[in-house]
PDB file of N, CA and C in Angstrom:
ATOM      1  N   UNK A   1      85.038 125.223  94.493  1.00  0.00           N
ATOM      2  CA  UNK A   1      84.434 123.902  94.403  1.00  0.00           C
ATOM      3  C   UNK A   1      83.359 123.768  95.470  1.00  0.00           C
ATOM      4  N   UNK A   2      82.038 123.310  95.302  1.00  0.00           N
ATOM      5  CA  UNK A   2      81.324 123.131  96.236  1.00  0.00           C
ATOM      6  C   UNK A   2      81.274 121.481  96.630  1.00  0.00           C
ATOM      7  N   UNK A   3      81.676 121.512  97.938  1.00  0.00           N
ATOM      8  CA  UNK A   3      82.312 120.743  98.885  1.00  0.00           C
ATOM      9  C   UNK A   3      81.520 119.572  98.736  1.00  0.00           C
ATOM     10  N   UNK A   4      80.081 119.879  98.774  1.00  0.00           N
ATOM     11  CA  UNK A   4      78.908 118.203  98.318  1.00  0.00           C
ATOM     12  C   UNK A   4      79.043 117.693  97.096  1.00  0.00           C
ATOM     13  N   UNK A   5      79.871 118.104  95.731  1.00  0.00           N
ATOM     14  CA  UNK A   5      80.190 117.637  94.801  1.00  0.00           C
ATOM     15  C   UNK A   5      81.298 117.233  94.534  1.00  0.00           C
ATOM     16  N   UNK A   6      81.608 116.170  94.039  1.00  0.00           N
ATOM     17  CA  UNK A   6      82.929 115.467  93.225  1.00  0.00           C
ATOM     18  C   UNK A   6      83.190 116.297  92.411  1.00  0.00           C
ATOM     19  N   UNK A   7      84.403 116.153  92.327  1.00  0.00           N
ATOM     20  CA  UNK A   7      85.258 117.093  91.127  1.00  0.00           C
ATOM     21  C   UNK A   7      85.158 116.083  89.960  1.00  0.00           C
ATOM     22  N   UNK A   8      85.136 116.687  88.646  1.00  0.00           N
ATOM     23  CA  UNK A   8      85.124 116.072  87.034  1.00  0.00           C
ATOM     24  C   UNK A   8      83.777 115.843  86.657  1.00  0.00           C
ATOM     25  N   UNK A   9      84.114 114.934  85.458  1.00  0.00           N
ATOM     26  CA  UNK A   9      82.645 114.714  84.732  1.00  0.00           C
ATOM     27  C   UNK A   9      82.392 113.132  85.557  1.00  0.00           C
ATOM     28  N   UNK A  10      81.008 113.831  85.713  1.00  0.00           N
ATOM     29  CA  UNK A  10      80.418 111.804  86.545  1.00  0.00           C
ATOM     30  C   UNK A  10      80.552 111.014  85.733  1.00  0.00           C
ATOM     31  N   UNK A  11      80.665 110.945  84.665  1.00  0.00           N
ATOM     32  CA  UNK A  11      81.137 109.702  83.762  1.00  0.00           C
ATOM     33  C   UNK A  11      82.516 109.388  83.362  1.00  0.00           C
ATOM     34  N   UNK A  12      83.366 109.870  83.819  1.00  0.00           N
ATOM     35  CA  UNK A  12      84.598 110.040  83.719  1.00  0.00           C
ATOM     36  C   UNK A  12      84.972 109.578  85.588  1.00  0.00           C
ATOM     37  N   UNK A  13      84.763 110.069  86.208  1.00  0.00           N
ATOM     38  CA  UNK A  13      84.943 109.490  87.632  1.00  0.00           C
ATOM     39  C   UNK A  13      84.321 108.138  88.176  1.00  0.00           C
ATOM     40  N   UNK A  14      82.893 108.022  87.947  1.00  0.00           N
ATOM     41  CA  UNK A  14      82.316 106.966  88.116  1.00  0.00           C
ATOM     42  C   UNK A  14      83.564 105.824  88.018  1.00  0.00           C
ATOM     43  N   UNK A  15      84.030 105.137  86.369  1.00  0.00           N
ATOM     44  CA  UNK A  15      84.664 104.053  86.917  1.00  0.00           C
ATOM     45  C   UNK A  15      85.563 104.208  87.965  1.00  0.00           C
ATOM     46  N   UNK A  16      86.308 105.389  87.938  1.00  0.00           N
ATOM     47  CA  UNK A  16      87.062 105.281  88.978  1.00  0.00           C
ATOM     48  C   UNK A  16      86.916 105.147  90.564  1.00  0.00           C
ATOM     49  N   UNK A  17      85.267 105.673  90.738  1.00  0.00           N
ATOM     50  CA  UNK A  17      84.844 105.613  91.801  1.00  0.00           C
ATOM     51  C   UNK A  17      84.938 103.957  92.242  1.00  0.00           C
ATOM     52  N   UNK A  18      84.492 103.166  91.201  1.00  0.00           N
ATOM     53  CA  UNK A  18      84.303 101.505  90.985  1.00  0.00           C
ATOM     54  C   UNK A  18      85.229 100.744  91.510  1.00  0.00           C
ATOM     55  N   UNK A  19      86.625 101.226  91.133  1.00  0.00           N
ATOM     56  CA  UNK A  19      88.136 100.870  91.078  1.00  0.00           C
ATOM     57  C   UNK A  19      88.070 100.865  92.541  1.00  0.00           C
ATOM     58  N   UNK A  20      87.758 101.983  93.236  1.00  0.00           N
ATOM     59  CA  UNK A  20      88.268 102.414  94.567  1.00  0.00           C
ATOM     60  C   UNK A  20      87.524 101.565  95.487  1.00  0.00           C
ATOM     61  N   UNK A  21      86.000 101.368  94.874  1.00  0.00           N
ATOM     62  CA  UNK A  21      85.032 100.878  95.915  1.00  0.00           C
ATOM     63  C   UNK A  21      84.120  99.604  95.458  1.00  0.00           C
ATOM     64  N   UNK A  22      84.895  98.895  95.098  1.00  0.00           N
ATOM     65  CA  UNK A  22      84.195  97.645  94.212  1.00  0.00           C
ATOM     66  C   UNK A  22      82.924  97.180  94.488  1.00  0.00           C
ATOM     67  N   UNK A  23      82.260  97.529  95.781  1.00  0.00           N
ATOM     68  CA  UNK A  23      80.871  96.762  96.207  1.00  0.00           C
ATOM     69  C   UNK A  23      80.176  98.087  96.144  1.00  0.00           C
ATOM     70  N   UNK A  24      80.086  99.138  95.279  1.00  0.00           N
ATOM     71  CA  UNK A  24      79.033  99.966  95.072  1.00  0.00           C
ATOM     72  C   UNK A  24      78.795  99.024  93.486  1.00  0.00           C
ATOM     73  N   UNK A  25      77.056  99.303  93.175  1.00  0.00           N
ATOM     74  CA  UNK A  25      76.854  98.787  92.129  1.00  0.00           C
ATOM     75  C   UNK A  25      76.764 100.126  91.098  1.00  0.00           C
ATOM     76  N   UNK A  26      76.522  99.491  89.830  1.00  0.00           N
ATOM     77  CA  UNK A  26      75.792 100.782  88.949  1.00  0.00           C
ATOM     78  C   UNK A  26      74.826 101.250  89.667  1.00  0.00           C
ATOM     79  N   UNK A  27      74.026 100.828  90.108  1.00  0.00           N
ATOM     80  CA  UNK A  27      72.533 101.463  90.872  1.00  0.00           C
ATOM     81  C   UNK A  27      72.710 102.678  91.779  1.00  0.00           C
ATOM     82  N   UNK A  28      74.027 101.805  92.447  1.00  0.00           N
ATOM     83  CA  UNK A  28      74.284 102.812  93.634  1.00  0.00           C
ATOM     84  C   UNK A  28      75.244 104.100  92.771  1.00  0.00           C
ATOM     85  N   UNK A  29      75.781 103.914  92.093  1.00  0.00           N
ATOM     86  CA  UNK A  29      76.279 105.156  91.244  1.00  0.00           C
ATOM     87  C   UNK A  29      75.297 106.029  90.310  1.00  0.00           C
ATOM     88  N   UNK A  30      74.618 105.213  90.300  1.00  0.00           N
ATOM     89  CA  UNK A  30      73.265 106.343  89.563  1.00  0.00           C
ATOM     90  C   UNK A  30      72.761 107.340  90.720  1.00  0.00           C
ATOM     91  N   UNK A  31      72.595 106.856  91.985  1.00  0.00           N
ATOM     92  CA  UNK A  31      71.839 107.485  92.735  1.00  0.00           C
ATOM     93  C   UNK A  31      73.043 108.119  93.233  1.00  0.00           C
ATOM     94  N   UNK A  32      73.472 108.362  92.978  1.00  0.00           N
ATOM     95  CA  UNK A  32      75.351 109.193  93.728  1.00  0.00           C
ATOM     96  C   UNK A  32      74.863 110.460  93.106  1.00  0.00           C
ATOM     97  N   UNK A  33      75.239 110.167  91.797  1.00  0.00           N
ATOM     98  CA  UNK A  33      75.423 111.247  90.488  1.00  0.00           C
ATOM     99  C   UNK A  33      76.058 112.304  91.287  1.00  0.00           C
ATOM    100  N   UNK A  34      77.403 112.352  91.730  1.00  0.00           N
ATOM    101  CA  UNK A  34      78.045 113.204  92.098  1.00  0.00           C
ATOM    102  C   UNK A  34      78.068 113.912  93.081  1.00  0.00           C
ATOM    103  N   UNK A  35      77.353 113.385  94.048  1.00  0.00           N
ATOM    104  CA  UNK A  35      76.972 113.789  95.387  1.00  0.00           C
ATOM    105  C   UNK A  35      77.445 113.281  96.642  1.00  0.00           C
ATOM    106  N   UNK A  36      78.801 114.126  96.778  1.00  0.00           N
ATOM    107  CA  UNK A  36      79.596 113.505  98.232  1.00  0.00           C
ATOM    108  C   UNK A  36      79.096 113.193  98.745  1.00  0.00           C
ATOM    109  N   UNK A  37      77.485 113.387  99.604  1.00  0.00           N
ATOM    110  CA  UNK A  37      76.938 113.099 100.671  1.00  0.00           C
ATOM    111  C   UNK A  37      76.011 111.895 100.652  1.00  0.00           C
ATOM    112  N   UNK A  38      75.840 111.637  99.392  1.00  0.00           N
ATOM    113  CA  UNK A  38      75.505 110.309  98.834  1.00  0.00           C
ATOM    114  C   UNK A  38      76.118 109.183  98.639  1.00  0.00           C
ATOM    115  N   UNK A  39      77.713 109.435  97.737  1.00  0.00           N
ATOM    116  CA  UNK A  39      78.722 108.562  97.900  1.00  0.00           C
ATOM    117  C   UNK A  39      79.051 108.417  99.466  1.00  0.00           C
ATOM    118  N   UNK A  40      79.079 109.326 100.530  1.00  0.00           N
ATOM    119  CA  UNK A  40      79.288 108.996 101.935  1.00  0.00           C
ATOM    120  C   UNK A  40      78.330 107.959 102.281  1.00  0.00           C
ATOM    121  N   UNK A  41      77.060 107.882 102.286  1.00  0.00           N
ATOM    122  CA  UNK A  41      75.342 107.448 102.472  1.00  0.00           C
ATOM    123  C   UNK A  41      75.813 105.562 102.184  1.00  0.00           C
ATOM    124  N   UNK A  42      76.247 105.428 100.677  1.00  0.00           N
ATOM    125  CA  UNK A  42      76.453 104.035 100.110  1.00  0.00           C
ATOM    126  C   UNK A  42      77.516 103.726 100.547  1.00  0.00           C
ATOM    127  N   UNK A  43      78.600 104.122 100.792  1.00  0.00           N
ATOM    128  CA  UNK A  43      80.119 104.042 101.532  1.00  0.00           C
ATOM    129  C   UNK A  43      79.461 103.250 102.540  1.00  0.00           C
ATOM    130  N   UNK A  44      79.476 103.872 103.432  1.00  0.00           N
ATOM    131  CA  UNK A  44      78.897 103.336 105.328  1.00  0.00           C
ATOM    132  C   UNK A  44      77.717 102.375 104.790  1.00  0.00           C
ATOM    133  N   UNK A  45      77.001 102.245 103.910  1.00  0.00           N
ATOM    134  CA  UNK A  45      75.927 101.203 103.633  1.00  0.00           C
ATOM    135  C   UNK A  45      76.626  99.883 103.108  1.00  0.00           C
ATOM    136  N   UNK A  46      77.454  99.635 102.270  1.00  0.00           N
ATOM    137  CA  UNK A  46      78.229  99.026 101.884  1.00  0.00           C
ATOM    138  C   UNK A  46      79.237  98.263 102.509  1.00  0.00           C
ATOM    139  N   UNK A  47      79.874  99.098 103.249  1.00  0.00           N
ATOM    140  CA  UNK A  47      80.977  98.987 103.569  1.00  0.00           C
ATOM    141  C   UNK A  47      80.997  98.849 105.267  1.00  0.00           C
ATOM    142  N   UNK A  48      80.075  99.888 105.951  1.00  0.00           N
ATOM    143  CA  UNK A  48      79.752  99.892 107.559  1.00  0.00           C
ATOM    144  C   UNK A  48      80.978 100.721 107.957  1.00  0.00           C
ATOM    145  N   UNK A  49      81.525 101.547 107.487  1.00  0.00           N
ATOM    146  CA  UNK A  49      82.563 102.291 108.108  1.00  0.00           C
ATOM    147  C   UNK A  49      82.357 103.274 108.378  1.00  0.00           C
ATOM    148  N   UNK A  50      82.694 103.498 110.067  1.00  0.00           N
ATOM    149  CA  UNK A  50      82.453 105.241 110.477  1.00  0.00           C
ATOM    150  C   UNK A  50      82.123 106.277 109.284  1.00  0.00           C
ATOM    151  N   UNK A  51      81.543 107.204 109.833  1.00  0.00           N
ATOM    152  CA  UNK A  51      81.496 108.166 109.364  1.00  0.00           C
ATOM    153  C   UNK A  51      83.118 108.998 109.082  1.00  0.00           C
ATOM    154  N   UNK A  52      83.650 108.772 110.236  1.00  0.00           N
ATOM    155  CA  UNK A  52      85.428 109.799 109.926  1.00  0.00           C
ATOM    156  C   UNK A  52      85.846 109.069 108.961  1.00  0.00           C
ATOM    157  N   UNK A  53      85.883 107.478 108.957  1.00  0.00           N
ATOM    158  CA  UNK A  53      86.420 106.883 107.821  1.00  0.00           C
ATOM    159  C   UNK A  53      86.354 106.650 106.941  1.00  0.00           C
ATOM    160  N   UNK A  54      84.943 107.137 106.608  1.00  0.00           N
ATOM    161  CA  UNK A  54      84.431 107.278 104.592  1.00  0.00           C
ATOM    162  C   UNK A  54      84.602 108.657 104.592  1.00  0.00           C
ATOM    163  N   UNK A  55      84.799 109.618 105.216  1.00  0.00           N
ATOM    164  CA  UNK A  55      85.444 111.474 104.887  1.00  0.00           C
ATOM    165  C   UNK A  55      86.252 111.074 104.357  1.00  0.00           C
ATOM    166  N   UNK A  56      87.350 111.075 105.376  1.00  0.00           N
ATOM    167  CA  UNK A  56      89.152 110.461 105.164  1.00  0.00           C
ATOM    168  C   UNK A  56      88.834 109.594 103.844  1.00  0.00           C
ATOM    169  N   UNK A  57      88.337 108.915 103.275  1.00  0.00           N
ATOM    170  CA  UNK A  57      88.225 107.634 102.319  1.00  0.00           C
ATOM    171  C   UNK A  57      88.376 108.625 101.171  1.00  0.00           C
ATOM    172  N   UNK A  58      87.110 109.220 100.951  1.00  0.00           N
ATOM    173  CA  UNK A  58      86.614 110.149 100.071  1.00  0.00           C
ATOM    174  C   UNK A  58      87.614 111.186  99.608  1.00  0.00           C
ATOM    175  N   UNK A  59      87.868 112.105 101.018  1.00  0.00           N
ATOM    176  CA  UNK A  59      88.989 113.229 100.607  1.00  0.00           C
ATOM    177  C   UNK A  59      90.078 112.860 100.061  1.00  0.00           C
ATOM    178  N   UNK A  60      90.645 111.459 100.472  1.00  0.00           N
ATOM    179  CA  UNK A  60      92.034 110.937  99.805  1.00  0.00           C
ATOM    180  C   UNK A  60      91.746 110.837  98.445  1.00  0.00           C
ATOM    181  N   UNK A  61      90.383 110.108  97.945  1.00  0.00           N
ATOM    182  CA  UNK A  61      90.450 109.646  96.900  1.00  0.00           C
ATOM    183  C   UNK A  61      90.103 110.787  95.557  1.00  0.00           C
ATOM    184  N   UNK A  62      89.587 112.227  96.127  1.00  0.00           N
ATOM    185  CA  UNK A  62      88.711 112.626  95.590  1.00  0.00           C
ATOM    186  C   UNK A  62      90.100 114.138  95.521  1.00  0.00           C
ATOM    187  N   UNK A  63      91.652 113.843  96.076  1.00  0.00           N
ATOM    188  CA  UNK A  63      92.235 114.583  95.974  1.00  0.00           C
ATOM    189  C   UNK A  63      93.171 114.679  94.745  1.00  0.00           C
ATOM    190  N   UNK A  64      93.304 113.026  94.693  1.00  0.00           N
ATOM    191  CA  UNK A  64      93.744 112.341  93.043  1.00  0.00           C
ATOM    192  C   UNK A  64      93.001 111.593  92.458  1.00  0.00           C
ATOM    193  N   UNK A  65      92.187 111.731  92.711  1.00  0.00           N
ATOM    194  CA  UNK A  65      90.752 110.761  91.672  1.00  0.00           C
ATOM    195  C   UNK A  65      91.594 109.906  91.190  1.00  0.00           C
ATOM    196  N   UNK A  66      92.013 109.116  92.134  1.00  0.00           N
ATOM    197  CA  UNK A  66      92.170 108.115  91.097  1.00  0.00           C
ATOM    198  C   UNK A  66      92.524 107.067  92.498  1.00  0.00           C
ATOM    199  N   UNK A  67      92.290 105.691  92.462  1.00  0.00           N
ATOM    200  CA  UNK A  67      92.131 104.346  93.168  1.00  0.00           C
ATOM    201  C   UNK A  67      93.866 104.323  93.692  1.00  0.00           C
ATOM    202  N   UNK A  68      94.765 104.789  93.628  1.00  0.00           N
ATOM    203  CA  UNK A  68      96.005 104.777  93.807  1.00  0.00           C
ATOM    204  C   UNK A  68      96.169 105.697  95.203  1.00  0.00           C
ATOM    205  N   UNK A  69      95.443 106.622  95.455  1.00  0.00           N
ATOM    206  CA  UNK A  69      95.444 107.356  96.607  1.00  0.00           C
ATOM    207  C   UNK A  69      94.957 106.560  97.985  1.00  0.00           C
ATOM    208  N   UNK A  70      94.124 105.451  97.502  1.00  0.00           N
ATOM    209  CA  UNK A  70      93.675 105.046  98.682  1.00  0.00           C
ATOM    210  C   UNK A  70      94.946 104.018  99.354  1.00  0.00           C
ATOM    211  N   UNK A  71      94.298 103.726 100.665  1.00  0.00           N
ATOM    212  CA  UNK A  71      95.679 103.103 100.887  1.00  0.00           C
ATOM    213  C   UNK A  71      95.292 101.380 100.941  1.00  0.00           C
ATOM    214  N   UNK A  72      96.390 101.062 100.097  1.00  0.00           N
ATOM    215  CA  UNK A  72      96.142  99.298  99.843  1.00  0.00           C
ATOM    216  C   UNK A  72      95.869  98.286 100.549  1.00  0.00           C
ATOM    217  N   UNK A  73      96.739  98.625 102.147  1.00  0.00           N
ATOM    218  CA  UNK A  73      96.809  97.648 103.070  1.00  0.00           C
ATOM    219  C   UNK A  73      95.476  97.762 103.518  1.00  0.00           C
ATOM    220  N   UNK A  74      94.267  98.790 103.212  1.00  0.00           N
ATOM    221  CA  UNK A  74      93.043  98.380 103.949  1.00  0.00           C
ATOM    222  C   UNK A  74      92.182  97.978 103.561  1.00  0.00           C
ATOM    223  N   UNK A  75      91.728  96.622 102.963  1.00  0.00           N
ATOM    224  CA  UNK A  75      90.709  96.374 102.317  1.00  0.00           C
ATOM    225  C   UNK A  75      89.914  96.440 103.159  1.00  0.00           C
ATOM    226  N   UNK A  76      88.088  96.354 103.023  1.00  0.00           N
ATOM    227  CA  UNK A  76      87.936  95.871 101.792  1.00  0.00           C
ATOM    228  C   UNK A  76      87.567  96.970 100.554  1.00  0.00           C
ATOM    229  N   UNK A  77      87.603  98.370 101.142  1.00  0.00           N
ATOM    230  CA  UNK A  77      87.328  99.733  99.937  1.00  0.00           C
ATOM    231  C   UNK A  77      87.905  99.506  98.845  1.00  0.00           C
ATOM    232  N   UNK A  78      89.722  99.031  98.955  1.00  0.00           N
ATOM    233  CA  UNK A  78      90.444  99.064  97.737  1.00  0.00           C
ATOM    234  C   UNK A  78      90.534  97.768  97.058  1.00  0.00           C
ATOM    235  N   UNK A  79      90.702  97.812  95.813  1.00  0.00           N
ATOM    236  CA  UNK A  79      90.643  97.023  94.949  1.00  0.00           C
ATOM    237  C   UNK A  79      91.812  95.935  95.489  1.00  0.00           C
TER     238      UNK A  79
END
């Protein structure tokens, strides 16, 4: 797997990316198109969270793709 890309099909992850991170828009998922270092870029733009803490964000979420990995008690990333 190369490490700057999301695993799956971007249209198949995208909503889920949504689920996880509700204040990215479509816009900002267009300009992702599957690019960890991009989803990191809008993360911290969005959101203002360290850099360690959109990795950690990412790797959790991007280990079960799916919005259930992240952890609940910390909004505001999770749904």
């Amino acid at each position: 797997m190369n490490s700057n890309r999301i695993d799956g099909t971007w249209e198949q992850v995208k909503g889920s990316i949504q689920k996880a991170w509700g204040k990215l828009t479509h816009d900002d998922l267009d300009v992702i198109e599957g690019d960890r270092k991009q989803l990191a870029g809008k993360l911290q733009e969005r959101y203002g969270y360290a850099q360690d803490k959109i990795d950690e964000q990412i790797r959790r979420w991007n280990e079960g793709v799916d919005e259930s990995v992240i952890d609940p008690a910390e909004p505001p990333m999770v749904r």
